[in-house]
Protein backbone atom coordinates (compact mmCIF):
# COMPACT_ATOMS: atom_id res chain seq x y z
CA UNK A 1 54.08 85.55 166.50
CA UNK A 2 55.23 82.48 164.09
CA UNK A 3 55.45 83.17 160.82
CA UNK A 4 54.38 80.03 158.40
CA UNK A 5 54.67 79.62 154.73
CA UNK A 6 51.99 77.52 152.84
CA UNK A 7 52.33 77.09 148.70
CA UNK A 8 49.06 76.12 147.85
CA UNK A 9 48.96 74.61 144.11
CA UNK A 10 45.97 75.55 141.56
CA UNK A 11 44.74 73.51 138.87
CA UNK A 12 42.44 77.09 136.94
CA UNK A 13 43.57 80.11 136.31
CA UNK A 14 41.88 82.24 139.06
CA UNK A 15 38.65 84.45 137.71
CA UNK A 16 39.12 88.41 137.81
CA UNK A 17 36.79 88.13 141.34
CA UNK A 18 39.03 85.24 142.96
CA UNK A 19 42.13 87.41 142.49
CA UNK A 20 39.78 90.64 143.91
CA UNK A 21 38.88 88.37 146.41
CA UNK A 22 42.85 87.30 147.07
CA UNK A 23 43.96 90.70 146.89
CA UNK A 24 41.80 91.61 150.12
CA UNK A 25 43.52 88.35 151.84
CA UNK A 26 45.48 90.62 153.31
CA UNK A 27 42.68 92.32 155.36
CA UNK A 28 42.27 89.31 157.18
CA UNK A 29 43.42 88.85 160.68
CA UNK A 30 46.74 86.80 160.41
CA UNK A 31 47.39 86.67 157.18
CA UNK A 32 50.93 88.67 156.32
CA UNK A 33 51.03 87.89 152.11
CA UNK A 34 49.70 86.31 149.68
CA UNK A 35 51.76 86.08 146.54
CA UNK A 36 50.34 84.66 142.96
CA UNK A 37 52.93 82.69 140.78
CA UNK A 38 51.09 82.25 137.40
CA UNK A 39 53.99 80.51 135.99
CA UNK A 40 54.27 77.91 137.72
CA UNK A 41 50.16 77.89 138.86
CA UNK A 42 50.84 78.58 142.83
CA UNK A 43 50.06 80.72 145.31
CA UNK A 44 52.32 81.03 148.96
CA UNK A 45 50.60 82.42 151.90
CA UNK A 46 52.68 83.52 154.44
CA UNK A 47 50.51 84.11 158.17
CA UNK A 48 50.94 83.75 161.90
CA UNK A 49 50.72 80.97 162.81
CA UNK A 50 49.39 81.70 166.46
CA UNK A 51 46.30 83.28 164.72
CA UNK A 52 45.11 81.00 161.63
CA UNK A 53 46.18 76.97 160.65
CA UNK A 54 47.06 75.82 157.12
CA UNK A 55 43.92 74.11 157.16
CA UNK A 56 41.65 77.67 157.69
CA UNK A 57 44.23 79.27 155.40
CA UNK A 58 43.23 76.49 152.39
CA UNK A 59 39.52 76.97 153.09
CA UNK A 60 39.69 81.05 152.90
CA UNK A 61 41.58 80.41 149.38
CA UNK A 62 38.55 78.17 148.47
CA UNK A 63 35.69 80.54 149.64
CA UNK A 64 37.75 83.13 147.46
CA UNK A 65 36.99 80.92 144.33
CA UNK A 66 40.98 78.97 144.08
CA UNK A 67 40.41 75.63 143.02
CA UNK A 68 43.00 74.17 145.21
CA UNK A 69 44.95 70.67 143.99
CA UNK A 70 47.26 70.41 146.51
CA UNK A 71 49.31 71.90 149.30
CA UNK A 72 53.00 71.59 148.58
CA UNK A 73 55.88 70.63 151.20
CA UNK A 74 56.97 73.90 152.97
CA UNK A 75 59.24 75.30 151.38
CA UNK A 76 62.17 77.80 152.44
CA UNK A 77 61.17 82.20 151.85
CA UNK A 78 60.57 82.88 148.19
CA UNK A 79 63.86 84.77 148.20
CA UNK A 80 66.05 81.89 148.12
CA UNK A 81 67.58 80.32 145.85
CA UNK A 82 65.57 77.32 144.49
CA UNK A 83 62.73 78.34 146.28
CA UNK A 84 60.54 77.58 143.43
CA UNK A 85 58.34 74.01 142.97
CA UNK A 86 58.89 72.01 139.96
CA UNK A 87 56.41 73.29 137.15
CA UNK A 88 53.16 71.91 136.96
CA UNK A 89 52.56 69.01 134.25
C-alpha cells in the first residue's frame, strides 16, 4: 500500500449533503481520510495510492457536490508543524 496526501482547495462552503456525501468518503475503496479545514477552505484526502489516483480522488470530491479550485502542492502529514497552506484570499 502507498499512502498519498492530496489538499484539495474549495472556493463554497460545502452544502449540508456534500459534507453527508464526504463523510461516507470513507466507505470507498482506497480512501483512508478525508479531513475538512473550514478555516482555511480545504479539504486533504489521504488514500492508497495503489487503489485510486489524485485525478479519481478530485472527481469523487466533485460528484459529492465540492466545488474544487485547485489542488495544492503535497504537502507533509497534517501533524507537522507548518503543515497548513497559506489562507485563502
Amino acid at each position: 500500500m502507498t499512502t498519498v496526501d492530496m489538499l484539495f482547495r474549495y472556493e463554497r462552503h460545502p452544502s449540508e449533503s456534500a459534507m453527508v456525501a464526504l463523510g461516507n468518503m470513507g466507505e470507498i475503496y482506497g480512501i483512508r481520510k478525508v479531513t475538512v479545514n473550514e478555516a482555511w477552505q480545504t479539504i486533504r484526502v489521504e488514500y492508497d495510492a495503489t487503489r485510486l489516483s489524485a485525478p479519481i480522488v478530485g472527481q469523487l470530491l466533485r460528484r459529492a457536490g465540492i466545488d474544487i479550485s485547485e489542488e495544492l502542492p503535497p504537502m507533509p502529514p497534517h501533524d507537522q508543524p507548518g503543515s497548513q497552506p497559506a489562507p485563502a484570499k
